[in-house]
C-alpha atoms as a PDB file:
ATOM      1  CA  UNK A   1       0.000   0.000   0.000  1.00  0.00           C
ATOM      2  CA  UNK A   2       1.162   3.491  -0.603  1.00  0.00           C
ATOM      3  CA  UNK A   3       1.850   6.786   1.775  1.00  0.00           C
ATOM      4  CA  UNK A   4      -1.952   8.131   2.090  1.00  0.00           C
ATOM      5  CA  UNK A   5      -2.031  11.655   3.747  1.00  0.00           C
ATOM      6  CA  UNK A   6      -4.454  12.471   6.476  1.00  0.00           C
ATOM      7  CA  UNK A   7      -6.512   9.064   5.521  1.00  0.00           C
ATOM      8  CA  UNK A   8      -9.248   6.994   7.250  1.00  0.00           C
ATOM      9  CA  UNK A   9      -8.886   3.350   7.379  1.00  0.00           C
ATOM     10  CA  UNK A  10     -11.508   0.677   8.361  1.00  0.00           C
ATOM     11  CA  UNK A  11     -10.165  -2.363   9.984  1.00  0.00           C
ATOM     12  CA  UNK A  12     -12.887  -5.608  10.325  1.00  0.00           C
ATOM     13  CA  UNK A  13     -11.805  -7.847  12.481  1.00  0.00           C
ATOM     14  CA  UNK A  14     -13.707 -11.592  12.698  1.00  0.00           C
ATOM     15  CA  UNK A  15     -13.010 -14.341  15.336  1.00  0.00           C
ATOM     16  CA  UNK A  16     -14.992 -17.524  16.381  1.00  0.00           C
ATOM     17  CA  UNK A  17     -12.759 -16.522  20.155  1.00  0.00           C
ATOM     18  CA  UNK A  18     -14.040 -13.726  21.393  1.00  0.00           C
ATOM     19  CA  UNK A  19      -9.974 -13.646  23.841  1.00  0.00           C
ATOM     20  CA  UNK A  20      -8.038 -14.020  20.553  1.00  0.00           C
ATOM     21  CA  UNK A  21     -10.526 -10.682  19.278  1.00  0.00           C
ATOM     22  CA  UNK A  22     -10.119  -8.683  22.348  1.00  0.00           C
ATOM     23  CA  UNK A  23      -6.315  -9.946  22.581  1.00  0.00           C
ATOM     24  CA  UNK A  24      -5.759  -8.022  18.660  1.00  0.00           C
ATOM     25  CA  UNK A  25      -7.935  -5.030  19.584  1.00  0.00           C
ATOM     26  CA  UNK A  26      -5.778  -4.351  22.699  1.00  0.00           C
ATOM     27  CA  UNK A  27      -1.827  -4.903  19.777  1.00  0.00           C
ATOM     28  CA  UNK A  28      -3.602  -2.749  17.565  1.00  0.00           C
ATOM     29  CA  UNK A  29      -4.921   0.076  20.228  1.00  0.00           C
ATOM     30  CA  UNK A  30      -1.332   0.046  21.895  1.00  0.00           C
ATOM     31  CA  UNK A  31       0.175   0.125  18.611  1.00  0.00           C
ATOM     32  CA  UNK A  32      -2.013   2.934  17.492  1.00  0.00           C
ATOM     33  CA  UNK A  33      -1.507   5.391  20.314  1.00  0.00           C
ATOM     34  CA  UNK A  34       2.080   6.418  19.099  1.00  0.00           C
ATOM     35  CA  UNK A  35       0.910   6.511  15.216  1.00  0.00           C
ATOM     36  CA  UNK A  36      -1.911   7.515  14.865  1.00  0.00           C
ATOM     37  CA  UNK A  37      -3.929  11.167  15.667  1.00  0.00           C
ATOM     38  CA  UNK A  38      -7.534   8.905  16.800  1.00  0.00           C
ATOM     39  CA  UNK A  39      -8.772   5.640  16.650  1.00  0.00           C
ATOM     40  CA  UNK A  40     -11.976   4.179  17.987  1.00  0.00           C
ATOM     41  CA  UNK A  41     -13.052   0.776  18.164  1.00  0.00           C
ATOM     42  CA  UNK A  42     -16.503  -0.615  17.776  1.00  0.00           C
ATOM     43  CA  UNK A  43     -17.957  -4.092  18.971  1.00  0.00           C
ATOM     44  CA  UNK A  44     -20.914  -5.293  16.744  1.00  0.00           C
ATOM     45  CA  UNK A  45     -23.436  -8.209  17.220  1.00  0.00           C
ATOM     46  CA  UNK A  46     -22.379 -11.275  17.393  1.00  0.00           C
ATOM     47  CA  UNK A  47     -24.455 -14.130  14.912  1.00  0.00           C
ATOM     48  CA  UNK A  48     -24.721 -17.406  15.887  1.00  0.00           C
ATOM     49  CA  UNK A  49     -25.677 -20.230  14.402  1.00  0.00           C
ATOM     50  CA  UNK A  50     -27.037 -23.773  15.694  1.00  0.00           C
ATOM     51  CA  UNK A  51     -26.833 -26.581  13.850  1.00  0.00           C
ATOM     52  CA  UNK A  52     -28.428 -30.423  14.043  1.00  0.00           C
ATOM     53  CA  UNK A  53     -27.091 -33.423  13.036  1.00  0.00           C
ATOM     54  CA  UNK A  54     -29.255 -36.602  13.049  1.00  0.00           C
ATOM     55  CA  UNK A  55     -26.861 -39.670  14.581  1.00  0.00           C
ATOM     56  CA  UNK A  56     -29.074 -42.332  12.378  1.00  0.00           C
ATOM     57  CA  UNK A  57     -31.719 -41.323  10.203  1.00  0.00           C
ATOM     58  CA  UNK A  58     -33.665 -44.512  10.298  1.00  0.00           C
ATOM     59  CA  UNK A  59     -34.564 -46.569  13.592  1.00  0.00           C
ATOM     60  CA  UNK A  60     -33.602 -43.892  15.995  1.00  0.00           C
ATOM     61  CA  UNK A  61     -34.636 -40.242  14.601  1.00  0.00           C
ATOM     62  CA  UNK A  62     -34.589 -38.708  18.290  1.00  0.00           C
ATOM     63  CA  UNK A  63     -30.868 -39.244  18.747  1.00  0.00           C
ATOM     64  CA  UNK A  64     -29.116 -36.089  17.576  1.00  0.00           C
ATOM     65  CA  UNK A  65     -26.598 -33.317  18.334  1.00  0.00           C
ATOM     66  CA  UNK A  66     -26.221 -29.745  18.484  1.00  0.00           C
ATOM     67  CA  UNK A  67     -23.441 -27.719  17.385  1.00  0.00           C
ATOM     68  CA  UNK A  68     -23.160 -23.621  18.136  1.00  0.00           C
ATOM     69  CA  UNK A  69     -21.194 -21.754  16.226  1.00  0.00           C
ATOM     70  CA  UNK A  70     -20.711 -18.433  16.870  1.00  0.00           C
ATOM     71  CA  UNK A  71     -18.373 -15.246  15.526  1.00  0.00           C
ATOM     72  CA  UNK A  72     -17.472 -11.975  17.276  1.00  0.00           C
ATOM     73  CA  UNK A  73     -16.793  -8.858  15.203  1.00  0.00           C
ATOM     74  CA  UNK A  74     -15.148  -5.471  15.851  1.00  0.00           C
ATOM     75  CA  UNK A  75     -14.589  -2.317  14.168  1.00  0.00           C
ATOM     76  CA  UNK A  76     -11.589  -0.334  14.349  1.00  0.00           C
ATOM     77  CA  UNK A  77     -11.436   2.846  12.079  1.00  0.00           C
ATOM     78  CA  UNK A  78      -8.062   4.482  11.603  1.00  0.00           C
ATOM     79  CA  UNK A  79      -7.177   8.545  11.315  1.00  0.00           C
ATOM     80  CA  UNK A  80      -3.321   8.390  10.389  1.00  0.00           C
ATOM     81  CA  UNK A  81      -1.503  11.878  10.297  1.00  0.00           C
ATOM     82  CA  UNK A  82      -0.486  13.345   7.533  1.00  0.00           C
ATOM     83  CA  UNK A  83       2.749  11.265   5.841  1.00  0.00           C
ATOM     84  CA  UNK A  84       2.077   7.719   7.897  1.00  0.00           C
ATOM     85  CA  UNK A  85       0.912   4.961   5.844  1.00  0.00           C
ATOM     86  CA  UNK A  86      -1.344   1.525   6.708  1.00  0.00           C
ATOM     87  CA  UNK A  87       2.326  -0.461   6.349  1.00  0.00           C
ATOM     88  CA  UNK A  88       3.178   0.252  10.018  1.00  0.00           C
ATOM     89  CA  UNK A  89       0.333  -2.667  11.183  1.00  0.00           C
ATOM     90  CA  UNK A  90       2.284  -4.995   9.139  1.00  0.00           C
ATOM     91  CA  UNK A  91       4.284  -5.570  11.723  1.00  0.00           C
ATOM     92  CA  UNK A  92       1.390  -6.770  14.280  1.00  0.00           C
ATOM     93  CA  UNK A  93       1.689 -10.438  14.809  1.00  0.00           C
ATOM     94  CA  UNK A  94      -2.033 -11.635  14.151  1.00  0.00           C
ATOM     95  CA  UNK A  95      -2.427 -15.106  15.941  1.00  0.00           C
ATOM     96  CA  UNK A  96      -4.668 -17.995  13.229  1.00  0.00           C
ATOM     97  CA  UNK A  97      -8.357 -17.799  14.364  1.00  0.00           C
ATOM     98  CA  UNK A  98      -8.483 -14.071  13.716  1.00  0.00           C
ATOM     99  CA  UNK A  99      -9.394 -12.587  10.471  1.00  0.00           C
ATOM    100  CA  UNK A 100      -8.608  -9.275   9.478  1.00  0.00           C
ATOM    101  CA  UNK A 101      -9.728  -6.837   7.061  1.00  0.00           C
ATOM    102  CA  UNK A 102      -8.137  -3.441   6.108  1.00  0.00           C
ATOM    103  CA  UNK A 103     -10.216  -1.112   3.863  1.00  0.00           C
ATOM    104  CA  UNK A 104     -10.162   2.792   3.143  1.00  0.00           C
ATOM    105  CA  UNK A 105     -13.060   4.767   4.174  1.00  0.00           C
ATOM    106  CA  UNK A 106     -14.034   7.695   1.434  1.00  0.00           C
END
């Protein structure tokens, strides 16, 4: 990515933990506070989802189990000061259930 000058950045960030989410939030907001003029972070609903799985569809119907799944997502946008670019968060180590999004706002 290139130098952007006084630019806003959304960051989406998607985790099935919600420790592993709050764990990145809390890199990225340390990391921020020397870089960056203001950053806010925003938690948004959660969705779950529940799904059934019959053990034996013939004799014995009744005998199933449930599986929840469920994902946590935050929110971070981004004011850099004028002359910093979006490379300095390459540097954050992100750990493998976390996904991460980077996007410009216009």
């Amino acid at each position: 990515m290139t130098k952007q000058s006084g630019k806003h950045w959304k960051v989406s960030i998607l985790s099935m933990d919600s420790r592993l989410l709050d764990s990145v939030v809390a890199k990225i907001s340390n990391f921020a506070q020397l870089n960056l003029v203001k950053m806010s972070a925003i938690a948004l609903p959660s969705s779950s989802k529940l799904f059934t799985v019959l053990k034996s569809p013939f004799v014995y119907k009744t005998s199933r189990d449930q599986y929840f799944l469920c994902k946590k997502k935050r929110v971070i946008i981004l004011y850099l000061k004028p002359g910093q670019s979006i490379d300095l968060f390459k540097d954050i180590s992100i750990p493998s259930g976390v996904h991460l999004e980077v996007r410009p706002i216009n």
